[in-house]
C-alpha atoms as a PDB file:
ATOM      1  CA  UNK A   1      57.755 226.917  75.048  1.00  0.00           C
ATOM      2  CA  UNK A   2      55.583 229.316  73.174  1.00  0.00           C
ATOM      3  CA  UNK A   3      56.403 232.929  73.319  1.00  0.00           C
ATOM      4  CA  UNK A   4      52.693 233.533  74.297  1.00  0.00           C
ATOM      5  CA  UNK A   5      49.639 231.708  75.118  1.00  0.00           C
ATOM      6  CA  UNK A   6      46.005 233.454  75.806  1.00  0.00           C
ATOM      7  CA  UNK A   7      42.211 233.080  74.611  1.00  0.00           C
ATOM      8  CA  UNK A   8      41.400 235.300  72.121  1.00  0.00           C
ATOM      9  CA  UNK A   9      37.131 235.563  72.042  1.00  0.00           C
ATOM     10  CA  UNK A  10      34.626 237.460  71.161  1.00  0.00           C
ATOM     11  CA  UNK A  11      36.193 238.789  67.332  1.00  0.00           C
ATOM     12  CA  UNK A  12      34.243 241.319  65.509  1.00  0.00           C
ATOM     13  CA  UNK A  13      35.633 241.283  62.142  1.00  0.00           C
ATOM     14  CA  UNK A  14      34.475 244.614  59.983  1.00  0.00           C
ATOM     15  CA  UNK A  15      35.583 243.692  55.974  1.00  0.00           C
ATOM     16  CA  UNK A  16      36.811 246.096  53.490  1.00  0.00           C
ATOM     17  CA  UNK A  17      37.454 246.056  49.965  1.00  0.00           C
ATOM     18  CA  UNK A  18      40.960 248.111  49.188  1.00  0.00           C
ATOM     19  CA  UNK A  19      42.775 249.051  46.169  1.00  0.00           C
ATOM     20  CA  UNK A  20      45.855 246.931  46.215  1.00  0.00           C
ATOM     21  CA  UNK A  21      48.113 249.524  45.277  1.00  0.00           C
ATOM     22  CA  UNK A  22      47.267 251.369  48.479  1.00  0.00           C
ATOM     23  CA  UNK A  23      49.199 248.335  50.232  1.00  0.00           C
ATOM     24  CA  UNK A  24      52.213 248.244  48.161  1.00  0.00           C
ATOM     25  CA  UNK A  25      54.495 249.861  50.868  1.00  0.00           C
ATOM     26  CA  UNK A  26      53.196 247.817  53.447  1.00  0.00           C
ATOM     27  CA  UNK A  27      53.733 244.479  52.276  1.00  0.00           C
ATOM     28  CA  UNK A  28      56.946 242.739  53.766  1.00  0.00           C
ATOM     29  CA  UNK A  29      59.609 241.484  51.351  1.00  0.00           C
ATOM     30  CA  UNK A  30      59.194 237.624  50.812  1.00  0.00           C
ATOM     31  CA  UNK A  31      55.206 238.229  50.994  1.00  0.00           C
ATOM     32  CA  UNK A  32      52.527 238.585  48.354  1.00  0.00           C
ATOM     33  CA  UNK A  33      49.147 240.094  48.572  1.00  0.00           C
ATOM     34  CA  UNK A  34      46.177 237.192  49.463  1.00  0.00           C
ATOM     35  CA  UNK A  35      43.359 238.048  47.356  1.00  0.00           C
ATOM     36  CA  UNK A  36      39.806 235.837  48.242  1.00  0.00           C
ATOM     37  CA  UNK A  37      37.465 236.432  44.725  1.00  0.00           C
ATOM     38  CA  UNK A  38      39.919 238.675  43.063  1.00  0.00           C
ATOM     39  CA  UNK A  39      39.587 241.267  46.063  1.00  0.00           C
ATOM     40  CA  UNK A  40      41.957 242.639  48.037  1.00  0.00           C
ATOM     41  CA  UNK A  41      40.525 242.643  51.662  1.00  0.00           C
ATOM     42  CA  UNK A  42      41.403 245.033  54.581  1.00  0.00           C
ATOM     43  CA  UNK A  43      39.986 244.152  58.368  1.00  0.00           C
ATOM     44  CA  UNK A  44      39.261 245.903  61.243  1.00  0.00           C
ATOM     45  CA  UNK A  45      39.181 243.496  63.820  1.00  0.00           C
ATOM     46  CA  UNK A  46      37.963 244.196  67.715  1.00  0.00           C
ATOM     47  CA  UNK A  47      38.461 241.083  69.966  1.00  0.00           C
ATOM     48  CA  UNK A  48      39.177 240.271  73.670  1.00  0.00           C
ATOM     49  CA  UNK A  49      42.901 239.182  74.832  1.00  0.00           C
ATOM     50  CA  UNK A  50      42.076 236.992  77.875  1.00  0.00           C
ATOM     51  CA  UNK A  51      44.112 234.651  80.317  1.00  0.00           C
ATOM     52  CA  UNK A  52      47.277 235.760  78.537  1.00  0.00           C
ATOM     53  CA  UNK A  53      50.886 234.387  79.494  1.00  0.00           C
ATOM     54  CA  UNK A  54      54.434 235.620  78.437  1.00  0.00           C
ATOM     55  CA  UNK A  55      56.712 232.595  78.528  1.00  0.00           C
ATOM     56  CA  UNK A  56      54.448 230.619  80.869  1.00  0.00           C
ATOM     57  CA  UNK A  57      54.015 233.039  83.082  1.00  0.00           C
ATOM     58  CA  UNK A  58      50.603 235.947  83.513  1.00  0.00           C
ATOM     59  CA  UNK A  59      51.883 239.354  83.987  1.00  0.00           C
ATOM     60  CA  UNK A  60      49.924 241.386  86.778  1.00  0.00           C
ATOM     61  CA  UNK A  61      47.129 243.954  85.021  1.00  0.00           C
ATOM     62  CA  UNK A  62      48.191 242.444  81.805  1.00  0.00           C
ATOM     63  CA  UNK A  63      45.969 239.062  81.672  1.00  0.00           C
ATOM     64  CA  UNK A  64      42.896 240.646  80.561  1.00  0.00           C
ATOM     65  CA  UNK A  65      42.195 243.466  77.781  1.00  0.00           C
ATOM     66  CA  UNK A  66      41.130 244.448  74.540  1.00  0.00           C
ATOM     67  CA  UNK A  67      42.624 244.812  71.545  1.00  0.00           C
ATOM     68  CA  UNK A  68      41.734 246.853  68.022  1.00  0.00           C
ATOM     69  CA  UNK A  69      43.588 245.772  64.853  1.00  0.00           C
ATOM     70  CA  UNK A  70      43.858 246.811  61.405  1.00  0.00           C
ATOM     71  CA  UNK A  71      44.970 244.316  59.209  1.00  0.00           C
ATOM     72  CA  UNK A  72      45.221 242.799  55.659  1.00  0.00           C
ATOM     73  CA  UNK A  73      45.936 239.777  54.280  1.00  0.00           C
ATOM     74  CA  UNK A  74      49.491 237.804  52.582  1.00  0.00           C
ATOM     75  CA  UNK A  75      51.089 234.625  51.296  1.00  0.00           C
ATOM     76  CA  UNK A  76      54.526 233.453  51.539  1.00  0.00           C
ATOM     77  CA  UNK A  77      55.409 229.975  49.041  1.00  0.00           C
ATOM     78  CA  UNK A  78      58.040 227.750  51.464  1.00  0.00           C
ATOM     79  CA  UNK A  79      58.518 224.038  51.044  1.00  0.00           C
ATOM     80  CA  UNK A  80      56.452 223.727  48.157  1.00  0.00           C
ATOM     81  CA  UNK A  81      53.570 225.093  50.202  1.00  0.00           C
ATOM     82  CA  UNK A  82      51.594 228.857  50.494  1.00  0.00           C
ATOM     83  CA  UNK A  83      51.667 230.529  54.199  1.00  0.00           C
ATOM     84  CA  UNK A  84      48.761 232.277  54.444  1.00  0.00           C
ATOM     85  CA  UNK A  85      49.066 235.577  57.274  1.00  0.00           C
ATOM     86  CA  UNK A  86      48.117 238.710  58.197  1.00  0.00           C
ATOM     87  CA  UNK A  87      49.978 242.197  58.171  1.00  0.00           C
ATOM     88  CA  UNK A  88      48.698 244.719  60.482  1.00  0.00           C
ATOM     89  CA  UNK A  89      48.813 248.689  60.060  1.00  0.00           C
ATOM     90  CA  UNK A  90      48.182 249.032  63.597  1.00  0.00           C
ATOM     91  CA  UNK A  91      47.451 247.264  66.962  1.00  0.00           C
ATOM     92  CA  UNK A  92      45.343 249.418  69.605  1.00  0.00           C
ATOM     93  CA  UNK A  93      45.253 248.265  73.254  1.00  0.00           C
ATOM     94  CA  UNK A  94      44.701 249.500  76.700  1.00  0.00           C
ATOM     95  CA  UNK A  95      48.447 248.830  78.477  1.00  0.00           C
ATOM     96  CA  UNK A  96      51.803 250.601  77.567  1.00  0.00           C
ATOM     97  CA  UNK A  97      54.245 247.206  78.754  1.00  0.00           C
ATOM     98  CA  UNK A  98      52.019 245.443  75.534  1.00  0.00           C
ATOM     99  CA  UNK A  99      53.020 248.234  73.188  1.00  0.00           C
ATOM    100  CA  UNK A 100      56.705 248.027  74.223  1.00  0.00           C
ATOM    101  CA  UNK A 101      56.950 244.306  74.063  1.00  0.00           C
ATOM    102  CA  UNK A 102      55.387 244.141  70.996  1.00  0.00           C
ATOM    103  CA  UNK A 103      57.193 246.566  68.845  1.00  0.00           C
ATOM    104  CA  UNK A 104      60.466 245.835  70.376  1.00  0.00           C
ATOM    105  CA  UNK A 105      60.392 241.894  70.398  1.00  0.00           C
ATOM    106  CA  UNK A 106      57.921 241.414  67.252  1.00  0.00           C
ATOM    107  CA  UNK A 107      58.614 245.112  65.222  1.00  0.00           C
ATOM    108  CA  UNK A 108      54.643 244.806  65.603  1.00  0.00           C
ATOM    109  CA  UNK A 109      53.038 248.683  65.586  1.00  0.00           C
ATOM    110  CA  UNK A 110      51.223 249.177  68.589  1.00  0.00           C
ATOM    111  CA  UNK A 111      49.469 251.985  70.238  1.00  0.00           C
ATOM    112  CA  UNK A 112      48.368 252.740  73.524  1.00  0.00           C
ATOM    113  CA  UNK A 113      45.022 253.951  73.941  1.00  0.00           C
ATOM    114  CA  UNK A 114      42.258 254.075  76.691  1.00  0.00           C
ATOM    115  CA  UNK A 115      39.925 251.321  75.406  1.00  0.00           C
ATOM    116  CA  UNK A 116      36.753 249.905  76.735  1.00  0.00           C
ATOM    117  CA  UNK A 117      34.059 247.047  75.737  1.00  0.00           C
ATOM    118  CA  UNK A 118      30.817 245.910  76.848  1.00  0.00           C
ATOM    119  CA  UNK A 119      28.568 242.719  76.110  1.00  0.00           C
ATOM    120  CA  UNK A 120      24.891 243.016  76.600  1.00  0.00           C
ATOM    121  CA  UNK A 121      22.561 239.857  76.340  1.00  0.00           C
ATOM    122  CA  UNK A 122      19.586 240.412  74.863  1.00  0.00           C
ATOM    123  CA  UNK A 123      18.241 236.972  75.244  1.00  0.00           C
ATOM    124  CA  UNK A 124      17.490 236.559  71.753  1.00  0.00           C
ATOM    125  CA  UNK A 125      21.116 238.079  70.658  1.00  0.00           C
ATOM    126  CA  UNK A 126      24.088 239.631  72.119  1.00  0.00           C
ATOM    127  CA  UNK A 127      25.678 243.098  71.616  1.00  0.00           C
ATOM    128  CA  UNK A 128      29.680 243.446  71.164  1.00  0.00           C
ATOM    129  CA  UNK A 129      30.763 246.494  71.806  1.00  0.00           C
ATOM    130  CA  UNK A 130      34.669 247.764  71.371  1.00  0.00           C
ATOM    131  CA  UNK A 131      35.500 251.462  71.910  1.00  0.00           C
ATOM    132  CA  UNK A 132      39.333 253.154  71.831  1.00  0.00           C
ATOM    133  CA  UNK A 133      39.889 257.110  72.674  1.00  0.00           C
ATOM    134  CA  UNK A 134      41.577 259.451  70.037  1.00  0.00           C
ATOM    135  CA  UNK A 135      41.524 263.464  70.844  1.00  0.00           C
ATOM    136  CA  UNK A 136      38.461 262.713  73.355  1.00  0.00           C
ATOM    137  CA  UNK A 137      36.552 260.813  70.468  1.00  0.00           C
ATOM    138  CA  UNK A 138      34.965 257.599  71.419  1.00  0.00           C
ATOM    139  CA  UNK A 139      35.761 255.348  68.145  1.00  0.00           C
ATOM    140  CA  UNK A 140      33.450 252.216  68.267  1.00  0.00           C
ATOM    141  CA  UNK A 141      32.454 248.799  66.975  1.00  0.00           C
ATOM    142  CA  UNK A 142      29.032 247.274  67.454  1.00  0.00           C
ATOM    143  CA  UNK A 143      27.964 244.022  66.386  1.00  0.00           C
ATOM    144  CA  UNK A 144      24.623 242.405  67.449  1.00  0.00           C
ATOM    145  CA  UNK A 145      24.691 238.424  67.011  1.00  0.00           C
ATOM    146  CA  UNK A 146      22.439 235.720  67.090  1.00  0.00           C
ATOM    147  CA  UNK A 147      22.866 233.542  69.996  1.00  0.00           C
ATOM    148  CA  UNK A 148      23.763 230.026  68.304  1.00  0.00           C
ATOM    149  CA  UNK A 149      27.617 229.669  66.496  1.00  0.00           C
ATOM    150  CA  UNK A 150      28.111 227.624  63.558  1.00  0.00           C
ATOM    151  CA  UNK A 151      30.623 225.738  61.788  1.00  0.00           C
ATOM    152  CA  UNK A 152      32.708 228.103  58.814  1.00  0.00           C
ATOM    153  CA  UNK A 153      32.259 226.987  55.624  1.00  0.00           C
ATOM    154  CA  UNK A 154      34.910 225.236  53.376  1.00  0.00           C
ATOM    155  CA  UNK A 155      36.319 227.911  50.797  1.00  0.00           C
ATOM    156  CA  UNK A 156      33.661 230.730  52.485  1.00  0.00           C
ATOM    157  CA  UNK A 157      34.777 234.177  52.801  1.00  0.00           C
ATOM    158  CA  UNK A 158      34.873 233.566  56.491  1.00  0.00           C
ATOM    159  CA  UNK A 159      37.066 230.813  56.369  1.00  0.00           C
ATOM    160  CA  UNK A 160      39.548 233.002  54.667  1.00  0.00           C
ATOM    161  CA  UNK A 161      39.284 235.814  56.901  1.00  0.00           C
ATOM    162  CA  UNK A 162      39.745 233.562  59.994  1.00  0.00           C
ATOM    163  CA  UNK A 163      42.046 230.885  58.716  1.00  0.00           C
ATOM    164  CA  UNK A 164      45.042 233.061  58.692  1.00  0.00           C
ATOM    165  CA  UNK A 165      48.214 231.433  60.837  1.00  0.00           C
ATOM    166  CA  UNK A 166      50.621 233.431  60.024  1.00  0.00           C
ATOM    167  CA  UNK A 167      51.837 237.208  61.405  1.00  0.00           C
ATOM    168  CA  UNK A 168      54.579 238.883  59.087  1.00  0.00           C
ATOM    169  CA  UNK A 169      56.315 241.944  60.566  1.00  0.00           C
ATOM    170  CA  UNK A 170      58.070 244.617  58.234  1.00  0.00           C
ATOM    171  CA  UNK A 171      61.436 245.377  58.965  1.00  0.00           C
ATOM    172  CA  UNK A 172      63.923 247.575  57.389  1.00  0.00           C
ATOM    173  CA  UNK A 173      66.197 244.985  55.791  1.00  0.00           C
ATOM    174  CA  UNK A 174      64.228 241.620  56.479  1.00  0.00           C
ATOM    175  CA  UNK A 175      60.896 240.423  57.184  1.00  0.00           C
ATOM    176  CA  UNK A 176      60.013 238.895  60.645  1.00  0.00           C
ATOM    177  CA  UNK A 177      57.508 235.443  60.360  1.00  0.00           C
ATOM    178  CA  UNK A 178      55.962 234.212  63.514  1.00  0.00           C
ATOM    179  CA  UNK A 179      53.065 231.763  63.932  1.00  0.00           C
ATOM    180  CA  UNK A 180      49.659 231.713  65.741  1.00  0.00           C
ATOM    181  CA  UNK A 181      47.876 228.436  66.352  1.00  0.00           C
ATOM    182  CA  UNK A 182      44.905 227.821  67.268  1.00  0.00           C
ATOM    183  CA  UNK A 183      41.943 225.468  66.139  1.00  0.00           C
ATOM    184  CA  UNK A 184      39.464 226.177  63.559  1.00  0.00           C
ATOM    185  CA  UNK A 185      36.890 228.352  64.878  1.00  0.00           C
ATOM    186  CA  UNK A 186      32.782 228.933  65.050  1.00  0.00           C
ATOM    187  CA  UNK A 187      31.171 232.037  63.846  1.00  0.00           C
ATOM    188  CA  UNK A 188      27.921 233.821  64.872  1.00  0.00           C
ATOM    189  CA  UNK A 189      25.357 235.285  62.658  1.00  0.00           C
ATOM    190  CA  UNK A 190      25.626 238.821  62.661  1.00  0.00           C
ATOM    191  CA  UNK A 191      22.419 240.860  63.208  1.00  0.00           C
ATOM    192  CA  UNK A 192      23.214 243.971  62.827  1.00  0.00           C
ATOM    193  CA  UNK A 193      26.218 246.087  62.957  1.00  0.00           C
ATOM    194  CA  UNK A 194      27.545 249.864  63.555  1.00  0.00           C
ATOM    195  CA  UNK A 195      30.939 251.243  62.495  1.00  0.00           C
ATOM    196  CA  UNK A 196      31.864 254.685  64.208  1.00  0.00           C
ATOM    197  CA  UNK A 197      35.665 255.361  63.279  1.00  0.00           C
ATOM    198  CA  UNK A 198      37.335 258.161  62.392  1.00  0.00           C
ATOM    199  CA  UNK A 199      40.167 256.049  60.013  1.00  0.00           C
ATOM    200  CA  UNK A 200      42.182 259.157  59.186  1.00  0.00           C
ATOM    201  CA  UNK A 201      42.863 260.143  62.649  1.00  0.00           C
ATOM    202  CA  UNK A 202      43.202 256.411  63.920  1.00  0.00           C
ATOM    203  CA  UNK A 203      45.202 255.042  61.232  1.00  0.00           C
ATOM    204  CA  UNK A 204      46.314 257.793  58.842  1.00  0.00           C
ATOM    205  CA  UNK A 205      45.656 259.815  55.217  1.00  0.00           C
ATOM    206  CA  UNK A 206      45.323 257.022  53.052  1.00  0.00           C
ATOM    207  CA  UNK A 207      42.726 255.262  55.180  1.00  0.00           C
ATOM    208  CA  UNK A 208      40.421 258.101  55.137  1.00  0.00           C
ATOM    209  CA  UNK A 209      37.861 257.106  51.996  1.00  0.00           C
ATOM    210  CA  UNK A 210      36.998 254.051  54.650  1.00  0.00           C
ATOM    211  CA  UNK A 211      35.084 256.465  56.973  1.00  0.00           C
ATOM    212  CA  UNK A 212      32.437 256.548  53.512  1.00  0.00           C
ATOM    213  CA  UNK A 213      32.749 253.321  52.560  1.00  0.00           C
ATOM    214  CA  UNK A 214      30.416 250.876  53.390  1.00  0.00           C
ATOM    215  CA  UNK A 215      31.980 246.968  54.554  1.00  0.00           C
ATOM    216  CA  UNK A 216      31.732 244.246  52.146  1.00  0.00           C
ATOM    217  CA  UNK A 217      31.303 242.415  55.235  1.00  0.00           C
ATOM    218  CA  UNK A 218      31.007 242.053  59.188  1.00  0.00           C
ATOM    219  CA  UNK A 219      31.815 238.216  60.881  1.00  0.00           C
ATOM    220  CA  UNK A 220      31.994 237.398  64.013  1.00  0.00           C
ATOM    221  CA  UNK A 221      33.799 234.260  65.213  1.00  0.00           C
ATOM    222  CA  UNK A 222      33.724 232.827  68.904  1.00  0.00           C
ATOM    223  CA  UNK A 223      37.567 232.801  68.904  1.00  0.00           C
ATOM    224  CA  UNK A 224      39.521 229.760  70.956  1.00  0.00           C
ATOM    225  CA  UNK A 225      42.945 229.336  73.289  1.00  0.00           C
ATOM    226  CA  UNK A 226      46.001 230.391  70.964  1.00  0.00           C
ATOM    227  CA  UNK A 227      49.696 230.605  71.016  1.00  0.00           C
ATOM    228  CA  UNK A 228      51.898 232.553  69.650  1.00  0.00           C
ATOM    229  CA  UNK A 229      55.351 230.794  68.210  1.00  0.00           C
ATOM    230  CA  UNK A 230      58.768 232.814  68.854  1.00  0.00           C
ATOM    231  CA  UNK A 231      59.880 235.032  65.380  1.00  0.00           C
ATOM    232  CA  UNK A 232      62.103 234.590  62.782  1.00  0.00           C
ATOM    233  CA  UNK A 233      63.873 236.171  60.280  1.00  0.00           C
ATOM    234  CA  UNK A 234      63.092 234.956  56.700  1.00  0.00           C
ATOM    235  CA  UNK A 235      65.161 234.856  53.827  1.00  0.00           C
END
């Protein structure tokens, strides 16, 4: 049985370019940076957690929430094949019992914060909206899509920001490998966007320079029903 099962939707996906070196401590041992065009990519990522299950079974007030992310991008060579995951910097959601269960069972870094969203249809397109409080400061994402999704594109930059199955956790001694599986997904053509984040009091020092720099990109992919695999330790 899967460790967890849920419907992730609605995934605003805000693209950085990063100096690798800014990553070095971050990267877990038995991983390598995953670089799409010779560029090192960093994500913030706003998405609904929906219909969620622990072991089989929906936790009261926990089924339904949001969830912020910061992430970047790795590769792990196993049985004469690359792994291709995702490290995150930090998790934001609304509930304390996710934080706990995720840094304790996965080593994940979660925070609890009061978090909100909204989706306004304005028949021709739709507005995303993700907010998360730090020191009474509303941080948002806004995305305004077009109404009709579309397949991603073979070798696209989308496909490699979304075609990541892998979650590696950093550990003291070890690295921690779990898998997420779900089925390629559809993205939406983004109208217009707004990014209003303070990153050095979210997410620390050195992510302050992204608060003036402008994203390389901003995708936005219907999401699907995923499951999450139990951990393991990797050599």
């Amino acid at each position: 049985m899967s460790f967890l099962t849920a419907q992730w939707s609605n995934l605003a996906l805000i693209n950085y370019v990063i100096d690798p070196k800014l990553l070095e401590n971050y990267i877990p041992k038995g991983t390598e940076l995953d670089f799409y065009n010779n560029k090192c990519y960093i994500s913030l990522v706003g998405f609904m957690f929906e219909d969620v299950k622990l072991l089989g079974i929906k936790i009261p007030f926990h089924v339904n929430f949001e969830e912020v992310n910061l992430r970047f991008y790795v590769k792990r060579f196993e049985n004469n094949e690359w792994k291709r995951g995702v490290v995150f910097i930090k998790e934001i959601v609304p509930k304390p019992a996710l934080t706990l269960v995720a840094n304790t069972i996965y080593n994940e870094h979660y925070k609890t914060l009061p978090m909100k969203h909204s989706v306004i249809d304005n028949q021709i397109s739709k507005d995303y909206v993700y907010q998360w409080k730090t020191k009474n400061k509303w941080n948002t994402i806004l995305v305004e899509t077009e109404m009709n999704p579309m397949e991603i594109e073979i070798n696209s930059e989308a496909e490699f920001i979304t075609e990541h199955y892998f979650g590696y956790t950093k550990h003291i001694k070890h690295t921690f490998e779990y898998e997420v599986k779900h089925p390629r997904w559809k993205q939406v053509k983004i109208v217009n966007h707004q990014i209003d984040v303070d990153f050095k009091e979210v997410y620390g020092n050195e992510f302050e320079f992204l608060n003036n720099q402008n994203p390389i990109s901003v995708l936005f992919a219907q999401g699907s029903k995923i499951s999450v695999e139990h951990k393991k330790r990797i050599k």
